[in-house]
N, C-alpha and C. Protein backbone atom coordinates (compact mmCIF):
# COMPACT_ATOMS: atom_id res chain seq x y z
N UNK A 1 -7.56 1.23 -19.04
CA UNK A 1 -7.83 1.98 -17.82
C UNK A 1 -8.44 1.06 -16.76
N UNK A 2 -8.20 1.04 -15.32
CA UNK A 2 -8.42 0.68 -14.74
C UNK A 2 -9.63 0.89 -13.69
N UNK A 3 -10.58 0.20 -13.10
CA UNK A 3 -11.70 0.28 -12.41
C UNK A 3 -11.36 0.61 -10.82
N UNK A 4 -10.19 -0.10 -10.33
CA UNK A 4 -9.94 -0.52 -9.14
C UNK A 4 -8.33 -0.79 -8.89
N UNK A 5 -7.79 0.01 -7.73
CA UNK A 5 -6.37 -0.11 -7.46
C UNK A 5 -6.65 -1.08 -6.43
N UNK A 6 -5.67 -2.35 -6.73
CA UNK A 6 -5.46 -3.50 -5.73
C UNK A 6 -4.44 -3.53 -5.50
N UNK A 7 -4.39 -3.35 -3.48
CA UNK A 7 -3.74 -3.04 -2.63
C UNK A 7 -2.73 -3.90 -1.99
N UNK A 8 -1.74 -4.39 -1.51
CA UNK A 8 -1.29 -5.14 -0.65
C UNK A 8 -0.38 -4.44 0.50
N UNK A 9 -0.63 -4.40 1.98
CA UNK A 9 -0.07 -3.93 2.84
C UNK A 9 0.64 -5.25 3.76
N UNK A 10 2.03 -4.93 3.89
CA UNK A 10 2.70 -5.97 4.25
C UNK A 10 3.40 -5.29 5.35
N UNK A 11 3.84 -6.39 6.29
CA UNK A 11 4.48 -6.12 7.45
C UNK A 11 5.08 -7.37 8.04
N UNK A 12 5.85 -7.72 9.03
CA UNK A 12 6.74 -8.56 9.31
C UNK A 12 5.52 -10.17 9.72
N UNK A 13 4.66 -9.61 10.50
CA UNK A 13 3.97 -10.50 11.00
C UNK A 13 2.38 -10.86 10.12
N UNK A 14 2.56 -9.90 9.43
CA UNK A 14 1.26 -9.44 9.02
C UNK A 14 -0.21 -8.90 9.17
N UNK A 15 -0.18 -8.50 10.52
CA UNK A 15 -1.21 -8.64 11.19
C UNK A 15 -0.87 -7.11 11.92
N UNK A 16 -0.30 -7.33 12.80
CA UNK A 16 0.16 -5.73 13.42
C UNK A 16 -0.10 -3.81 12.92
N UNK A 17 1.65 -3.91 12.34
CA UNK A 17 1.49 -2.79 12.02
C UNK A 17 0.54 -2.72 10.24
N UNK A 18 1.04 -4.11 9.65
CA UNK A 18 -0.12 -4.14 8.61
C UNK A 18 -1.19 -3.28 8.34
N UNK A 19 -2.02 -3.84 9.50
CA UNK A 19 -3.60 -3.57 9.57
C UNK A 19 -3.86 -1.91 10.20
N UNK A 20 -2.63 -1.32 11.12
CA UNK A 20 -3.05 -0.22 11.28
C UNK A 20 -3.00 0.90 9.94
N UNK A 21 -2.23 0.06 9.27
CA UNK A 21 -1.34 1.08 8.09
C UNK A 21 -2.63 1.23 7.26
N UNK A 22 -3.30 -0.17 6.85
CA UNK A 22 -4.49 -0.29 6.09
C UNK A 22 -5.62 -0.06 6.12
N UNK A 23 -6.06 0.39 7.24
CA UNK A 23 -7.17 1.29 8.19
C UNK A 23 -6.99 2.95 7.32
N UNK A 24 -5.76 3.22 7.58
CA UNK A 24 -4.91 4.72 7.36
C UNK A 24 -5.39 4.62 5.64
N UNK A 25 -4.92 4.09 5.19
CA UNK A 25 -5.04 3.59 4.09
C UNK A 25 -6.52 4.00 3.35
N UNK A 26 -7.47 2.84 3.79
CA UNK A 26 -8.48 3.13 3.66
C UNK A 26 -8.89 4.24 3.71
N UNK A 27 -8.84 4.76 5.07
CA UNK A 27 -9.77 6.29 4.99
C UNK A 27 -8.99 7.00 4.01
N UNK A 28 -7.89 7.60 4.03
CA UNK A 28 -7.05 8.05 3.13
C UNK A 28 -8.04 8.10 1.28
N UNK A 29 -8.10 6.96 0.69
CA UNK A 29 -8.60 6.93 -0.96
C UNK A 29 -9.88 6.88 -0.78
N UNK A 30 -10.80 6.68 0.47
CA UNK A 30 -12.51 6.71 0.61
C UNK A 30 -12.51 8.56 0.51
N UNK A 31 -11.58 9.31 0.85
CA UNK A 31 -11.78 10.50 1.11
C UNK A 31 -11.95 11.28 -0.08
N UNK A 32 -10.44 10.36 -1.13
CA UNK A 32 -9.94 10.75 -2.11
C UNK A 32 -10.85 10.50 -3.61
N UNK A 33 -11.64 9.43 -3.27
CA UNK A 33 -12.96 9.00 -4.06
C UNK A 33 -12.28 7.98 -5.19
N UNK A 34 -11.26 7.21 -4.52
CA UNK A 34 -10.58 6.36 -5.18
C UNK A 34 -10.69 5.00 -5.07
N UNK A 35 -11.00 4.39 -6.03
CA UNK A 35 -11.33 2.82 -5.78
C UNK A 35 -10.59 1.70 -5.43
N UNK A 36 -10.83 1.32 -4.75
CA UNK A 36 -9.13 0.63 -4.29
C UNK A 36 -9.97 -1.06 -3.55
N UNK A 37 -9.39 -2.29 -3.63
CA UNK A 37 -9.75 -3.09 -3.09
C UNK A 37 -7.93 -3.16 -2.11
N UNK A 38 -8.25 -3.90 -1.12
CA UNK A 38 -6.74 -3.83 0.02
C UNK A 38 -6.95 -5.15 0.70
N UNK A 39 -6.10 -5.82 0.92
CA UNK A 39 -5.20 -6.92 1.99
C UNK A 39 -4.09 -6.71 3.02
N UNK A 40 -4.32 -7.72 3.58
CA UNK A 40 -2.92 -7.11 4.16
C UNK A 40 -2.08 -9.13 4.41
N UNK A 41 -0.44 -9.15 4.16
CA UNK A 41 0.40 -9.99 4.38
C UNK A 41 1.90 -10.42 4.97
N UNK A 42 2.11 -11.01 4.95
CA UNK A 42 3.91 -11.00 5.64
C UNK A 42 4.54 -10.53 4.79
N UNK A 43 5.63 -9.86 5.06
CA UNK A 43 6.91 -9.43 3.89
C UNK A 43 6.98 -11.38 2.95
N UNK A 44 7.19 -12.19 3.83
CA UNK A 44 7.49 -13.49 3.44
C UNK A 44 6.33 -13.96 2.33
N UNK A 45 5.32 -13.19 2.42
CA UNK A 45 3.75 -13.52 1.13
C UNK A 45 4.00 -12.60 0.07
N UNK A 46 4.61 -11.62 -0.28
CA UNK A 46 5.06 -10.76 -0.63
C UNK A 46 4.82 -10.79 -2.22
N UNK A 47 6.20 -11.91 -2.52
CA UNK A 47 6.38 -12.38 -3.81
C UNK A 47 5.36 -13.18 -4.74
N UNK A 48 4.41 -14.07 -3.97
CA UNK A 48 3.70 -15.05 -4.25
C UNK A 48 2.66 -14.20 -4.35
N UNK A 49 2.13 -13.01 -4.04
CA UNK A 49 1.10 -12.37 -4.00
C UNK A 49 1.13 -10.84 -5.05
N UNK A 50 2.17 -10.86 -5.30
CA UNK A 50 2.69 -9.53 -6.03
C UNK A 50 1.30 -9.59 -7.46
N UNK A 51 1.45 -10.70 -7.96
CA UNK A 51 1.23 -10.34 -9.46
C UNK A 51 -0.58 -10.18 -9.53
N UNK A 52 -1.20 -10.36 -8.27
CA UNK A 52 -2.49 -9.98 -8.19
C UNK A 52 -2.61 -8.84 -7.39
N UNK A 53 -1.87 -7.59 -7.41
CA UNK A 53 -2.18 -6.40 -6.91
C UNK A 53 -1.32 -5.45 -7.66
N UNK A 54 -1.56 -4.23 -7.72
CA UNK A 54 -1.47 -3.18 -8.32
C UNK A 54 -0.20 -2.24 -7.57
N UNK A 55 -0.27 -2.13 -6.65
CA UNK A 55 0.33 -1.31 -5.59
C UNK A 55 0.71 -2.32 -4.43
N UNK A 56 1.94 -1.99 -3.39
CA UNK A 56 2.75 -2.96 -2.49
C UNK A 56 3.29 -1.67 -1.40
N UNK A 57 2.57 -1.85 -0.38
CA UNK A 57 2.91 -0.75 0.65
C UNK A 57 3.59 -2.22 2.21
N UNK A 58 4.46 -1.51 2.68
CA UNK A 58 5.41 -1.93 3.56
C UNK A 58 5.28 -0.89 4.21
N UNK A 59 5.58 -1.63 5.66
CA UNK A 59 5.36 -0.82 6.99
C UNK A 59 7.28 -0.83 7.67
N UNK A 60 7.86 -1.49 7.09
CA UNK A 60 9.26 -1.22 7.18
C UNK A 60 10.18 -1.78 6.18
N UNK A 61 11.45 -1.63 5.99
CA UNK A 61 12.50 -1.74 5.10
C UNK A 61 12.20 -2.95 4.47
N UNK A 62 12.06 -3.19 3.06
CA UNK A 62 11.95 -3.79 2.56
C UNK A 62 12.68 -4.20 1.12
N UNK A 63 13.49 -4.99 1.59
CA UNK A 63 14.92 -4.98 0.48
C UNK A 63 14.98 -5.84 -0.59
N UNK A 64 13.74 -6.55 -1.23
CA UNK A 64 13.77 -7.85 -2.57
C UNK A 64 13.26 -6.85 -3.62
N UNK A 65 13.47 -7.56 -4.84
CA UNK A 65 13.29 -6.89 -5.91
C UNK A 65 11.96 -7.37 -6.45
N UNK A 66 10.77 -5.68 -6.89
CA UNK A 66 9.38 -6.55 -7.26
C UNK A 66 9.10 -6.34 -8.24
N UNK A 67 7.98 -6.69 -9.06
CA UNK A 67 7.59 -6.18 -9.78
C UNK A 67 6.79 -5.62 -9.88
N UNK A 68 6.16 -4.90 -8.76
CA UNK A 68 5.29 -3.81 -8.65
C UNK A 68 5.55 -2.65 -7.81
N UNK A 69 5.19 -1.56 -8.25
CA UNK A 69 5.16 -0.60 -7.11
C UNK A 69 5.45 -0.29 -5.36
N UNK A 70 6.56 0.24 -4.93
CA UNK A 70 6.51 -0.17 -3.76
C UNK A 70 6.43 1.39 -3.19
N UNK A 71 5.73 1.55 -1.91
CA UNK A 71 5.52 2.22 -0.86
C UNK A 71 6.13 2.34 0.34
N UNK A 72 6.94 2.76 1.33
CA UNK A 72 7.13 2.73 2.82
C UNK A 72 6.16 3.39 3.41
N UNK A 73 5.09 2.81 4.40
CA UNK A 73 4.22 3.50 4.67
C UNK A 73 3.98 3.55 6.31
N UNK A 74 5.55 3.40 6.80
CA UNK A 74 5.96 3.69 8.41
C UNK A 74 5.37 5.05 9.03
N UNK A 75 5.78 6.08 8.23
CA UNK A 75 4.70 7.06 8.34
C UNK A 75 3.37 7.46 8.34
N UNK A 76 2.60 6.39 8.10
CA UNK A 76 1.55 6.15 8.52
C UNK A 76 0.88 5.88 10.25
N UNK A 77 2.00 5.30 10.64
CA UNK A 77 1.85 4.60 11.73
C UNK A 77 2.84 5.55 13.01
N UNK A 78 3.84 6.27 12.63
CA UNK A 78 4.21 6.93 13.33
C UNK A 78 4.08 8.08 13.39
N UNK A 79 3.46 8.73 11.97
CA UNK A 79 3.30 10.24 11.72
C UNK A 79 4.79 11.05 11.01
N UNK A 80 5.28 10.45 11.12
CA UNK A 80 6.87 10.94 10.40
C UNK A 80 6.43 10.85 8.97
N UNK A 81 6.39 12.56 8.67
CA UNK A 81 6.46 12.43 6.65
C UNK A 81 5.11 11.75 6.24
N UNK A 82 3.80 12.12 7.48
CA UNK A 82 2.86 11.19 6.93
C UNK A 82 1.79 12.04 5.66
N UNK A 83 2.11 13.40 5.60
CA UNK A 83 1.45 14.05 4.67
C UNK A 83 2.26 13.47 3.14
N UNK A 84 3.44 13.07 3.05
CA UNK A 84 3.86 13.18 2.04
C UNK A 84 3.89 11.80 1.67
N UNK A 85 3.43 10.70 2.45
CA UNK A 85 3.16 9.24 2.49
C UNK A 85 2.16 9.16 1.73
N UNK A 86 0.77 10.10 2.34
CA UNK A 86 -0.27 9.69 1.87
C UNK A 86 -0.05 10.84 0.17
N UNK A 87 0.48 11.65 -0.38
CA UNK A 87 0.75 12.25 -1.75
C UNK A 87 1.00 11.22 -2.39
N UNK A 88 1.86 10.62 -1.83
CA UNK A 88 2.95 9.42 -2.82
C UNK A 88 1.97 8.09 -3.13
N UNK A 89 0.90 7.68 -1.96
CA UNK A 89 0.00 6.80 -2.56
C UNK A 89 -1.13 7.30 -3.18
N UNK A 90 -1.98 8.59 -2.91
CA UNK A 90 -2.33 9.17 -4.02
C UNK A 90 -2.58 9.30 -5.45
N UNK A 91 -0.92 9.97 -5.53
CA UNK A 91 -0.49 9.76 -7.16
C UNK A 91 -0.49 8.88 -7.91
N UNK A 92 0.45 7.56 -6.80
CA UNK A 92 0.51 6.22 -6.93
C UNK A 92 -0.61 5.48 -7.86
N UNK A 93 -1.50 5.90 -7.03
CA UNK A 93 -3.24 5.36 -7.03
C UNK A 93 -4.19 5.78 -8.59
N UNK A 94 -4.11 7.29 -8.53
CA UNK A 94 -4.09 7.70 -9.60
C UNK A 94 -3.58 7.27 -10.49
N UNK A 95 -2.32 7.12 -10.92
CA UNK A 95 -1.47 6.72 -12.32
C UNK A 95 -1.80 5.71 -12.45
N UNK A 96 -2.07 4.79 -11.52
CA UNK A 96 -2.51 3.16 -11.82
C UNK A 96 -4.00 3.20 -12.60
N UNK A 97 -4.66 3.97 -11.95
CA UNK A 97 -6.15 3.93 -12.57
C UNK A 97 -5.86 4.50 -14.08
N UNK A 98 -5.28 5.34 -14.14
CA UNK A 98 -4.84 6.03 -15.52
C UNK A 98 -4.72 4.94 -16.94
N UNK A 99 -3.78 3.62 -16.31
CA UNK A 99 -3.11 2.95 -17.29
C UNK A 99 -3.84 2.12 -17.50
């Protein structure tokens, strides 16, 4: 079982829509009383960074194959489907702490 879901929020530049997503983010599992440590990186840090986080949220299309968990979390940032964004990391979040 796990103590802490470790986060990675990625975006083209890394910096941009990243950081708004991970703000969202944050408040989101502080609410939820979920432990979570978070970053944020380029789609291009992606791979090299995968195997020290738990969860992998993207702020747009993201087409390589990982080995962790992946998220679209555009809805965060635009409000499109953002109730069912934040369910899906949630659960996400949950099941990780579970295992």
């Amino acid at each position: 079982m796990k103590n802490t879901v470790k986060i990675l929020v990625a975006c083209g530049s890394g910096v941009a829509t990243s950081t708004v997503a991970q703000e969202n983010v944050k408040d989101l599992l502080k609410e939820e009383g979920i432990p979570f440590e978070i970053s944020t990186c380029t789609f291009s840090e992606i791979p090299s960074r995968q195997d020290n986080v738990d969860l992998i949220l993207v702020t747009s299309k993201y087409n390589e194959a990982l080995d962790k968990p992946l998220i679209s979390v555009f809805g965060l940032i635009s409000g499109i489907n953002r109730k069912k964004i934040e369910e899906q990391i949630i659960n996400e979040c949950k099941k990780i702490l579970e295992n």
